[in-house]
Protein backbone atom coordinates (compact mmCIF):
# COMPACT_ATOMS: atom_id res chain seq x y z
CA UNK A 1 0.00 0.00 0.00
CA UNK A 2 1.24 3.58 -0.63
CA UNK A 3 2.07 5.99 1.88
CA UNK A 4 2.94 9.54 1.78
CA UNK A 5 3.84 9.73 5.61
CA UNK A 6 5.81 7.21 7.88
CA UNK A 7 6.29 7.81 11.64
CA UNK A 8 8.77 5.07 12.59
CA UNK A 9 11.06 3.56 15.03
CA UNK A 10 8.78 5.16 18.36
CA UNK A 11 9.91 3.69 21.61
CA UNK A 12 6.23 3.56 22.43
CA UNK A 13 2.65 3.80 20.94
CA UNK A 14 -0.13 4.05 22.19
CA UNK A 15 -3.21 3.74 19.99
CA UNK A 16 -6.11 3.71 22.47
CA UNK A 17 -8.10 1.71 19.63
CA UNK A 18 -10.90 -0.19 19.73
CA UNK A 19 -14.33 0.76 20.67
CA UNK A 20 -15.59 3.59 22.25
CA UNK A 21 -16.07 5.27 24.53
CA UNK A 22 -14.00 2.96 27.30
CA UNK A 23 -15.82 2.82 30.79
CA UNK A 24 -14.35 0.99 33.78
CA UNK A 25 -11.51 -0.75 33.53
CA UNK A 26 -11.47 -0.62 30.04
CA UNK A 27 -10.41 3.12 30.54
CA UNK A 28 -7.20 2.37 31.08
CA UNK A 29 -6.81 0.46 27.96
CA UNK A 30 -4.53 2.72 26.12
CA UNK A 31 -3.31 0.55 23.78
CA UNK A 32 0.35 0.29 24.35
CA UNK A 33 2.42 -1.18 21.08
CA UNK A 34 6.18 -0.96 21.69
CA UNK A 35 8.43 -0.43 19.15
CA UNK A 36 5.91 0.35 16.44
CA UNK A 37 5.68 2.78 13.41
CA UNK A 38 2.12 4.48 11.89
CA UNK A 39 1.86 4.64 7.94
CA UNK A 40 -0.88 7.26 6.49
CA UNK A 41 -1.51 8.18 3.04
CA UNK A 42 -3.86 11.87 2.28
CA UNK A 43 -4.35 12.10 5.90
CA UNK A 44 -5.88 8.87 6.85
CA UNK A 45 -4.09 5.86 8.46
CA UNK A 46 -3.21 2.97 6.45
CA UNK A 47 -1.08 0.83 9.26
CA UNK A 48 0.06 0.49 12.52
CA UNK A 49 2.40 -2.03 13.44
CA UNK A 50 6.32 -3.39 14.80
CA UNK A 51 8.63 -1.02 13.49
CA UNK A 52 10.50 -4.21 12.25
CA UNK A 53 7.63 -5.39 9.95
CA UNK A 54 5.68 -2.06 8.90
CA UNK A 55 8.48 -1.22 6.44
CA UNK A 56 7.66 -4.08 4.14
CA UNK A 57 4.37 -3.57 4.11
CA UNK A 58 4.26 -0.28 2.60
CA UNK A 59 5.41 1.34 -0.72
CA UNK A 60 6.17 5.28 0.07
CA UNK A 61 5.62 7.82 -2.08
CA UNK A 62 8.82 9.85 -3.73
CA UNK A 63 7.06 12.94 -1.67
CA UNK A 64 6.78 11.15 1.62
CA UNK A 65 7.56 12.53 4.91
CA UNK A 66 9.37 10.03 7.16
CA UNK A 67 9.58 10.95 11.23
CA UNK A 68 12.04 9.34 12.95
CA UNK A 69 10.80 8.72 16.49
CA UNK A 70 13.30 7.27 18.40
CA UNK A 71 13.11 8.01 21.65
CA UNK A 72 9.59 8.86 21.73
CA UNK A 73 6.21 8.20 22.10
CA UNK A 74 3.35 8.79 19.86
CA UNK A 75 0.05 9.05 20.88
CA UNK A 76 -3.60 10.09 19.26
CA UNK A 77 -3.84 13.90 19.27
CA UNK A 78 -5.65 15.38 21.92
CA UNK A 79 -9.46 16.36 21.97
CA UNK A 80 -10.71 19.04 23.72
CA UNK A 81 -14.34 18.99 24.14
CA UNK A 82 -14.84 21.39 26.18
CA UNK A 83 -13.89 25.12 25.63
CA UNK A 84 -14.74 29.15 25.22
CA UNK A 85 -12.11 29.70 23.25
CA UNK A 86 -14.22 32.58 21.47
CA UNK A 87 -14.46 36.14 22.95
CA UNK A 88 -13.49 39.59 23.62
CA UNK A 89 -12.08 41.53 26.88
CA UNK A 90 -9.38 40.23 29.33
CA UNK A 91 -10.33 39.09 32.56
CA UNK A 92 -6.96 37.73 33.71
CA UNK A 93 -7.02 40.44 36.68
CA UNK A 94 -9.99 38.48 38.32
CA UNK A 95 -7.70 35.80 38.61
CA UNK A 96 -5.50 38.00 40.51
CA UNK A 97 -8.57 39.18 42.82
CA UNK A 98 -9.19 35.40 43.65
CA UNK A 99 -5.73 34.59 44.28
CA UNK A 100 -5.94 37.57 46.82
CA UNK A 101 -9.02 35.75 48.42
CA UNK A 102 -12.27 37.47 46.38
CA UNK A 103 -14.61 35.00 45.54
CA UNK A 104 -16.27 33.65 42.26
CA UNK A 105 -19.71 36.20 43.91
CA UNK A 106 -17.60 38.63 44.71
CA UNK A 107 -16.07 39.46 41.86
CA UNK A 108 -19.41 39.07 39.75
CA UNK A 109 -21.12 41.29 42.32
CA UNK A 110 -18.58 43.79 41.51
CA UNK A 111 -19.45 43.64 37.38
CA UNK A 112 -16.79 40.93 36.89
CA UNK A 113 -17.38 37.58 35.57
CA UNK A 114 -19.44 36.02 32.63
CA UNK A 115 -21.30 39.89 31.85
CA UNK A 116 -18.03 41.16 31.82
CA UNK A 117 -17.00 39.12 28.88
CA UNK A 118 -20.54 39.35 27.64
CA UNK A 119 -19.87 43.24 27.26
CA UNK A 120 -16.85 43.09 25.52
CA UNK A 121 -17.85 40.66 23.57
CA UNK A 122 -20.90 42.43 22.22
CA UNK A 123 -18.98 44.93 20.95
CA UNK A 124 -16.41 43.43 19.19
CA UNK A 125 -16.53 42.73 15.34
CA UNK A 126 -16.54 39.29 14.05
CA UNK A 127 -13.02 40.02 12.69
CA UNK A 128 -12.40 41.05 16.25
CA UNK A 129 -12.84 37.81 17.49
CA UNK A 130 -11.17 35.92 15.15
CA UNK A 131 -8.21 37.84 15.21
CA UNK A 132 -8.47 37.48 19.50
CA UNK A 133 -9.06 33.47 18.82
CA UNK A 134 -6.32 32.37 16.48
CA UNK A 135 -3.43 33.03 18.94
CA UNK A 136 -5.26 31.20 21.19
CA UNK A 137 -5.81 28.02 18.38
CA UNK A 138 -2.31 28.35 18.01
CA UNK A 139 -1.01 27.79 21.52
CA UNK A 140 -3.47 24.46 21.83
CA UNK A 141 -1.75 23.31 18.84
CA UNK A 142 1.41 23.83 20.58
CA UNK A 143 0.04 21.19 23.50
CA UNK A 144 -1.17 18.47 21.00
CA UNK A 145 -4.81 19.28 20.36
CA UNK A 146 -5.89 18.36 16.94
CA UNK A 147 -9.91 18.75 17.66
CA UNK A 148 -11.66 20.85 19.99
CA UNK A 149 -15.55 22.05 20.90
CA UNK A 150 -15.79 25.67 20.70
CA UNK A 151 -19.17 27.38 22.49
CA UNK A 152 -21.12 30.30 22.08
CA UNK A 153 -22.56 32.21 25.24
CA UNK A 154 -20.48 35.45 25.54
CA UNK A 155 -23.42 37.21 23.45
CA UNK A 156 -26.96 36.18 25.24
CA UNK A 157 -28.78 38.12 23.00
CA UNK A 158 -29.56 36.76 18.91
CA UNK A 159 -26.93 39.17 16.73
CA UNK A 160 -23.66 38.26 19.15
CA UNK A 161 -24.68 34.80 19.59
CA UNK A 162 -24.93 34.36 15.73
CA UNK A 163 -21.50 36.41 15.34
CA UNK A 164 -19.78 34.17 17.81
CA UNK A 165 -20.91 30.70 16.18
CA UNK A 166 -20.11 32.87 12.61
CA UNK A 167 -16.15 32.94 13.88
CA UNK A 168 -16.24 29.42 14.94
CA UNK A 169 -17.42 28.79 11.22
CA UNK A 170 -14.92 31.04 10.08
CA UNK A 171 -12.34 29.64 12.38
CA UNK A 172 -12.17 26.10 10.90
CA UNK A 173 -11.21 27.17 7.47
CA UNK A 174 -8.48 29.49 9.04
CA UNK A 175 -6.20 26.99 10.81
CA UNK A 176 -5.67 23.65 11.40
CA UNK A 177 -7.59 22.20 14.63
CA UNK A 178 -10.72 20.59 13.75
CA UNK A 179 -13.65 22.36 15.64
CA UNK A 180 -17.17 21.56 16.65
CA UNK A 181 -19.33 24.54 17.12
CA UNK A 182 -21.79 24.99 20.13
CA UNK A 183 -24.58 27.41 20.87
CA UNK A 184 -24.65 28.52 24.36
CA UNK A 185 -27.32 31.35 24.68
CA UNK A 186 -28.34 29.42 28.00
CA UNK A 187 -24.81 30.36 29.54
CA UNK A 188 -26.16 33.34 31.89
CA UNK A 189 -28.88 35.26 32.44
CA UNK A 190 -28.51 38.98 31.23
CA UNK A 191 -29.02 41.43 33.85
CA UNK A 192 -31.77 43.07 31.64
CA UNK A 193 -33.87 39.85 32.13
CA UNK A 194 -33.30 39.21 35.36
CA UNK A 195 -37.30 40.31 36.39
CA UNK A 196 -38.51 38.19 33.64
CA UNK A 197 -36.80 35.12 33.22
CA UNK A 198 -39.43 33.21 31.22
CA UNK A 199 -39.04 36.20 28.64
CA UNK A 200 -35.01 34.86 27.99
CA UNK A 201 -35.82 31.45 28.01
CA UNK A 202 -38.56 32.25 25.35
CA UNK A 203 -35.57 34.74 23.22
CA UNK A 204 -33.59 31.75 23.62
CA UNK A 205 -35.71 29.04 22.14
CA UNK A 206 -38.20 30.99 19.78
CA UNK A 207 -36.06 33.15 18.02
CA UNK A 208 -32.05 31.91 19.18
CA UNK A 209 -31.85 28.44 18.28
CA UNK A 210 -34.28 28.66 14.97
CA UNK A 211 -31.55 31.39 13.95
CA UNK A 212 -28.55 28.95 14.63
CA UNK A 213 -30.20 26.20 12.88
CA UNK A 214 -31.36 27.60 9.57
CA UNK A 215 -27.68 28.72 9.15
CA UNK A 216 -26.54 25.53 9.99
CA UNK A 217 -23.71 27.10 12.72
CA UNK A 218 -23.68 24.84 15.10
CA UNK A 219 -23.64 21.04 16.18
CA UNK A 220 -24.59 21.17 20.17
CA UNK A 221 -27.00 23.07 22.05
CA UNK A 222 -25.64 23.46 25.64
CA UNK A 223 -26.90 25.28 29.08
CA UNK A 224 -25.59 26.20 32.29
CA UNK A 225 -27.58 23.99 34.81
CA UNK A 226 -26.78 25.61 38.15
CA UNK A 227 -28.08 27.41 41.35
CA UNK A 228 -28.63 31.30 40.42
CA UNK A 229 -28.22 30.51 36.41
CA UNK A 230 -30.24 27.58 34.56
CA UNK A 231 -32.74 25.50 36.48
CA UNK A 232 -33.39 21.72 35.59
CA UNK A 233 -36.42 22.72 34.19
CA UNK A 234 -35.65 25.69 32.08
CA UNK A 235 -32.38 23.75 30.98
CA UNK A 236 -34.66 20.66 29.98
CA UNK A 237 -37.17 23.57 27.71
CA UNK A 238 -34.05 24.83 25.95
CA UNK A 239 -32.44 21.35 25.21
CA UNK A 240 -35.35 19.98 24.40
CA UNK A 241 -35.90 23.39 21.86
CA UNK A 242 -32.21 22.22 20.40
CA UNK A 243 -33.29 18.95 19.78
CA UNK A 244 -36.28 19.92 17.97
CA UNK A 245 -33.93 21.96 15.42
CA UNK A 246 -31.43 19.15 14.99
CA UNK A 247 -28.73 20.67 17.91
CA UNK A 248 -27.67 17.69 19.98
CA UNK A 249 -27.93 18.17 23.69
CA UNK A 250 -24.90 18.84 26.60
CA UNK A 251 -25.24 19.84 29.88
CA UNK A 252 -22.98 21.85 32.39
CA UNK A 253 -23.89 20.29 35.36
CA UNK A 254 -23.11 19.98 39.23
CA UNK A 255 -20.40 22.58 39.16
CA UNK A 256 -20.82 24.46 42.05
CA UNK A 257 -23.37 22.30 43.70
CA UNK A 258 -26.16 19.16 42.95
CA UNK A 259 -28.07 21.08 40.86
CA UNK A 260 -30.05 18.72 38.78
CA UNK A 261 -27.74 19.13 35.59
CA UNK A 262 -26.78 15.63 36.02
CA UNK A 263 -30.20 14.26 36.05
CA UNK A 264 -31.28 16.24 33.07
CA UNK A 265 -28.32 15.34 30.94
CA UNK A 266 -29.38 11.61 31.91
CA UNK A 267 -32.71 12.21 31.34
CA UNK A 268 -32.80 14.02 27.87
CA UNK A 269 -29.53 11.59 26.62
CA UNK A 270 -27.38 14.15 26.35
CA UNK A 271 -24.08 12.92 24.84
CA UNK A 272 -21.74 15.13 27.70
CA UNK A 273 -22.19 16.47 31.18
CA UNK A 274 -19.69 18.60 31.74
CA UNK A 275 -17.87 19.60 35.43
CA UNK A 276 -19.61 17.83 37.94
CA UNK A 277 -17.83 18.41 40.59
CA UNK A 278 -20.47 17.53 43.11
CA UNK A 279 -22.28 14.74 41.34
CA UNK A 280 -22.92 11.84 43.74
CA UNK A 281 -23.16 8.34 43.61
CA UNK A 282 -26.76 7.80 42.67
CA UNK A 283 -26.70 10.40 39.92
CA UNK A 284 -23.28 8.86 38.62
CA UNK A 285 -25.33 5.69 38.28
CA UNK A 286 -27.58 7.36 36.35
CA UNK A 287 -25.46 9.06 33.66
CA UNK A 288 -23.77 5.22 33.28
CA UNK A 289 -27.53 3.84 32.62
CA UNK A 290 -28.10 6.93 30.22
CA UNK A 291 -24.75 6.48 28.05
CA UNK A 292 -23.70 10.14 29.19
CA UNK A 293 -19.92 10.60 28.99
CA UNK A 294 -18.83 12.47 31.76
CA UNK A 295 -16.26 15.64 30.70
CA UNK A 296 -14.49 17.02 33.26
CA UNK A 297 -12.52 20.22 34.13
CA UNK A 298 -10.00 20.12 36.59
CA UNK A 299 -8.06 23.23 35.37
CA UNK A 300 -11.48 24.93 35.87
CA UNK A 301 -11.58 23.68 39.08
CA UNK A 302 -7.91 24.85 39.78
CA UNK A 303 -8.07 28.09 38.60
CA UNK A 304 -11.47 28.91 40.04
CA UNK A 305 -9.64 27.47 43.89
CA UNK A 306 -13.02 25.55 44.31
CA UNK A 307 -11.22 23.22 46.84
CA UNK A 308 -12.42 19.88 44.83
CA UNK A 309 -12.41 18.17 42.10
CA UNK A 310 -14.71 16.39 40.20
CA UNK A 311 -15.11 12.22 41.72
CA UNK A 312 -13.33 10.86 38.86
CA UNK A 313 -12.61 7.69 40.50
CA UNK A 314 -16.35 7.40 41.82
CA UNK A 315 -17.25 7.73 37.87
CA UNK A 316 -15.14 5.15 36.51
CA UNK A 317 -16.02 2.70 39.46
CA UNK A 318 -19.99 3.21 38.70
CA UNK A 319 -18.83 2.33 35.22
CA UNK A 320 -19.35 6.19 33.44
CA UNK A 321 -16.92 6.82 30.69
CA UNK A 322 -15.07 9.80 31.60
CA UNK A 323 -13.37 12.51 29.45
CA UNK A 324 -11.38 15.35 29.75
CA UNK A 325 -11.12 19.08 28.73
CA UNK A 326 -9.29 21.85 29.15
CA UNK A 327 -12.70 24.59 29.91
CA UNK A 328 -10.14 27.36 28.04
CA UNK A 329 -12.00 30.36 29.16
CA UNK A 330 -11.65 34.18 30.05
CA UNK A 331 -12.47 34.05 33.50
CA UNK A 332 -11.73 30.34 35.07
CA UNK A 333 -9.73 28.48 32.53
CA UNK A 334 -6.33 29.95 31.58
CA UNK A 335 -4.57 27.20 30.40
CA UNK A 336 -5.36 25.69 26.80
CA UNK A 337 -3.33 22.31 27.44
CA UNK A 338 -4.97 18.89 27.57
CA UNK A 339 -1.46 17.38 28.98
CA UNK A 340 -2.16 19.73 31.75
CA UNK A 341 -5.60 18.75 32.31
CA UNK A 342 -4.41 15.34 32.44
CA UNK A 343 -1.26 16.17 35.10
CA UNK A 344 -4.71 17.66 37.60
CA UNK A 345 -6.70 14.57 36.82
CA UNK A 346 -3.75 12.30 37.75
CA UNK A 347 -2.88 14.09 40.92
CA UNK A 348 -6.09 15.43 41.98
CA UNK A 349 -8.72 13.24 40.79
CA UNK A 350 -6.87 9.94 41.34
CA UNK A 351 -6.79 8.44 38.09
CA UNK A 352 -4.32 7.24 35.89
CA UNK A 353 -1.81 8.12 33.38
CA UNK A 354 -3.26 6.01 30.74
CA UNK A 355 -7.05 6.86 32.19
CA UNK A 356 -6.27 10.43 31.63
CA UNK A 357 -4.46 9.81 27.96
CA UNK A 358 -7.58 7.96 27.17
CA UNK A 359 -9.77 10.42 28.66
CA UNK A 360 -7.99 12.87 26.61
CA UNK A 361 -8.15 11.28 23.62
CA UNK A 362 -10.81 8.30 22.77
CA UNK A 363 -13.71 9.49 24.98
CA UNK A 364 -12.88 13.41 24.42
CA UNK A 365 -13.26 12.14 20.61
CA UNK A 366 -16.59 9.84 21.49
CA UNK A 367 -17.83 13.16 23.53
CA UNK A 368 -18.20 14.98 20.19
CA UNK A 369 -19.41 12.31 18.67
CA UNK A 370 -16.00 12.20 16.71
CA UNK A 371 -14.67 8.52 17.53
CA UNK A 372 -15.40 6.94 14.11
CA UNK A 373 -12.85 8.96 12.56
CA UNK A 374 -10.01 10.74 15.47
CA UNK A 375 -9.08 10.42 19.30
CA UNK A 376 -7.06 6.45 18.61
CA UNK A 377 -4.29 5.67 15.86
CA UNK A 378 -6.16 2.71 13.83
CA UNK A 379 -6.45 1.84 9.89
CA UNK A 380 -8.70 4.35 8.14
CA UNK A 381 -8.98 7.14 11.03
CA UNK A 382 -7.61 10.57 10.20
CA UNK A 383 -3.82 10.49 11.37
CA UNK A 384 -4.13 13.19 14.12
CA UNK A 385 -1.14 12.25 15.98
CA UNK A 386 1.58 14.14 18.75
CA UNK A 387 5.22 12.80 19.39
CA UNK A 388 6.47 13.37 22.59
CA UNK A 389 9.93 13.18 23.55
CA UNK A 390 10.72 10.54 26.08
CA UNK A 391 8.14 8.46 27.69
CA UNK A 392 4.01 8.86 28.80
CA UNK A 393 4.69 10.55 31.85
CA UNK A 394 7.06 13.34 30.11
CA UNK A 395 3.32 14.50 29.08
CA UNK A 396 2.45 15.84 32.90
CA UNK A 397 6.25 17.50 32.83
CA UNK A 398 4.00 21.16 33.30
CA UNK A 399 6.09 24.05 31.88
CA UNK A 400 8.74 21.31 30.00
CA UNK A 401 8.86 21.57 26.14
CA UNK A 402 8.31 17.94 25.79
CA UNK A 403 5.99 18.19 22.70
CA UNK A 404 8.16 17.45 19.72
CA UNK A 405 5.84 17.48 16.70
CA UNK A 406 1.68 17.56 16.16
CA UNK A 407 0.43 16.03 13.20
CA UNK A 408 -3.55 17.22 11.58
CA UNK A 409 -4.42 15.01 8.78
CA UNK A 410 -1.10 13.75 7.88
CA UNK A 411 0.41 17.35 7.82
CA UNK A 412 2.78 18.56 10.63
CA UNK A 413 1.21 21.39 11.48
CA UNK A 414 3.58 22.04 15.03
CA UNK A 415 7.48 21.30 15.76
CA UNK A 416 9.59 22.54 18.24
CA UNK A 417 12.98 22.25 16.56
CA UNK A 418 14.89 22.95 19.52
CA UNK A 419 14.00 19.21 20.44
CA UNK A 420 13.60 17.64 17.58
């Protein structure tokens, strides 16, 4: 068979093929092949295999890009299903406030938080955004992400909402990640609605969402299901609104307390809850009966110094298939790397290295509903791949330039020649 890229001689890869998403102990099945090599030919895999035998069984092209991977380790690239990546404004001084002990209230009491971004955001052009987004693209390339989610929500009112989910669009043609739009208009309530909810919840799902969908701008319909924001109710109308117009349903849920999101996102099928953080037992059970992958955000959780984490461990034991994400956002997510994420799951929400690498990579993908074709190196998926110099655990070396090359579609899109 012909190939027109060969990554060969790896000390390690790990695939994390086979079916998805993996739940139990099947989550640590990452797939380990030592000494192997990954053929590809116009982006899509055509063999993994022994390093010793792969050579034979391809024919490269006179073009063909050969990687020599000794001392590494290759593994899927990284999907991130959960981020903000879109808006306007800089909030990196709240940050500063809660490091000095202001709290998540406080500093939205003071005109901080979610409106705050919802004000800049509002008036910024779409060329605005883009131009604000693309650095930030660029730096989760850097870290091995190959696919993200992207969400609205930094409009909450029709004309921002559609601008926002118009730069995602706009986004994907511009650079190399792979990205799955979301429309968030259920993400806060403005304050000019805050006398007359029912009124936003109607905006939302009478005029919002049939906007989004005759345009075709988005994939998800997602709401923040929480104390003082979304209840379980008016998160199950808009959903249930989404579904009507073709937008798949996910669910922030349980972040800051047991609000219900957990129970709705079981109840509706929702393909994600995200967070979690104080989902219990019974409800866990109930997203593993449902099929709902469980995202979570322990960056979010870091930055935001909400003392806990989400029960990782609790998940995987009640058999939910858990993913991770890196919640890149302007106010409680200031990192945009997934080996990051996966250094807080491993030493904060007890799980392990190849848990967290699968979380990151197979379920992320099966989260989007992506896992037929990226998130595991296997025959005919697209060869989304990262090489990593040295071993798995170089991946949770935070601050270390460990990330040698990240390959989209067969093309290496990131290097860092200094290690290469």
């Amino acid at each position: 068979m012909d190939a027109d890229l060969l990554i060969e001689n790896a000390d390690c890869i790990y695939t994390c093929r086979g079916p998805a998403p993996r739940r139990g102990r099947r989550q640590a099945d990452a797939g380990l092949l030592p000494h192997g090599s990954i053929a590809a030919a116009r982006g899509v895999i055509v063999a993994v295999g022994a390093a010793a035998d792969l050579r034979r069984q391809i024919s490269l092209t006179p073009d063909a890009t050969i990687i020599d991977a000794t001392g590494g380790t290759v593994v899927p690239g990284f999907v991130d299903p959960h981020t903000h990546l879109v808006f306007a404004g800089d909030r990196r001084d709240e940050l500063q406030r809660r490091l000095a002990g202001a709290t998540y209230a406080d500093i939205a009491a003071d005109g901080g938080g979610i409106l705050k971004t919802v004000l800049a955001t509002r008036a910024a052009t779409q060329a605005e955004l883009i131009d604000d987004a693309l650095p930030r693209l660029r730096a989760m390339l850097s870290c091995g992400t190959t696919t993200a989610e992207v969400k609205s929500g930094y409009g909450l009112d029709t004309a921002t909402e559609l601008r926002m989910l118009r730069s995602i669009k706009r986004l994907s043609a511009l650079q190399p990640i792979e990205l799955s739009a979301t429309f968030m208009g259920a993400h806060e309530i403005p304050i000019d609605y805050r006398t007359r909810r029912n009124d936003y919840i109607h905006l939302v799902t009478h005029e919002m969402i049939p906007a989004v969908a005759a345009e075709s701008l988005a994939e998800w319909c997602d709401v923040f299901c929480e104390h003082g924001v979304f209840t379980a109710d008016e998160t199950r109308t808009v959903l249930e609104a989404g579904l009507r117009r073709g937008l798949k349903p996910r669910v922030h849920a349980d972040e800051l307390g047991l609000s219900g999101g957990s129970a709705v996102a079981a109840g509706i099928g929702a393909r994600s809850a995200d967070h979690l953080i104080f989902v219990d037992e019974s409800h866990a059970e109930g997203l593993a009966a449902a099929d709902v992958i469980a995202t979570l955000l322990p960056a979010a959780a870091f930055y935001l110094k909400l003392g806990r984490f989400a029960p990782a461990r609790m998940l995987i034991e009640k058999g939910v298939a858990v993913a991770l994400a890196s919640d890149l956002n302007p106010g409680g997510g200031f990192s945009p790397s997934m080996p990051f994420a996966m250094t807080l799951a491993c030493f904060g929400m007890g799980m392990t290295l190849e848990e967290a690498l699968v979380a990151a990579t197979l379920n992320a993908a099966a989260a989007l509903d992506r896992a037929d074709r990226v998130g595991s190196l296997e025959v005919r998926k697209q060869m989304d791949a990262v090489i990593v110099h040295g071993t798995l655990a170089d991946f949770i070396r935070v601050g270390a330039p460990v990330i040698r090359t990240v390959i989209k579609r067969g093309k290496l899109e990131w290097t860092d020649a200094a290690i290469c």
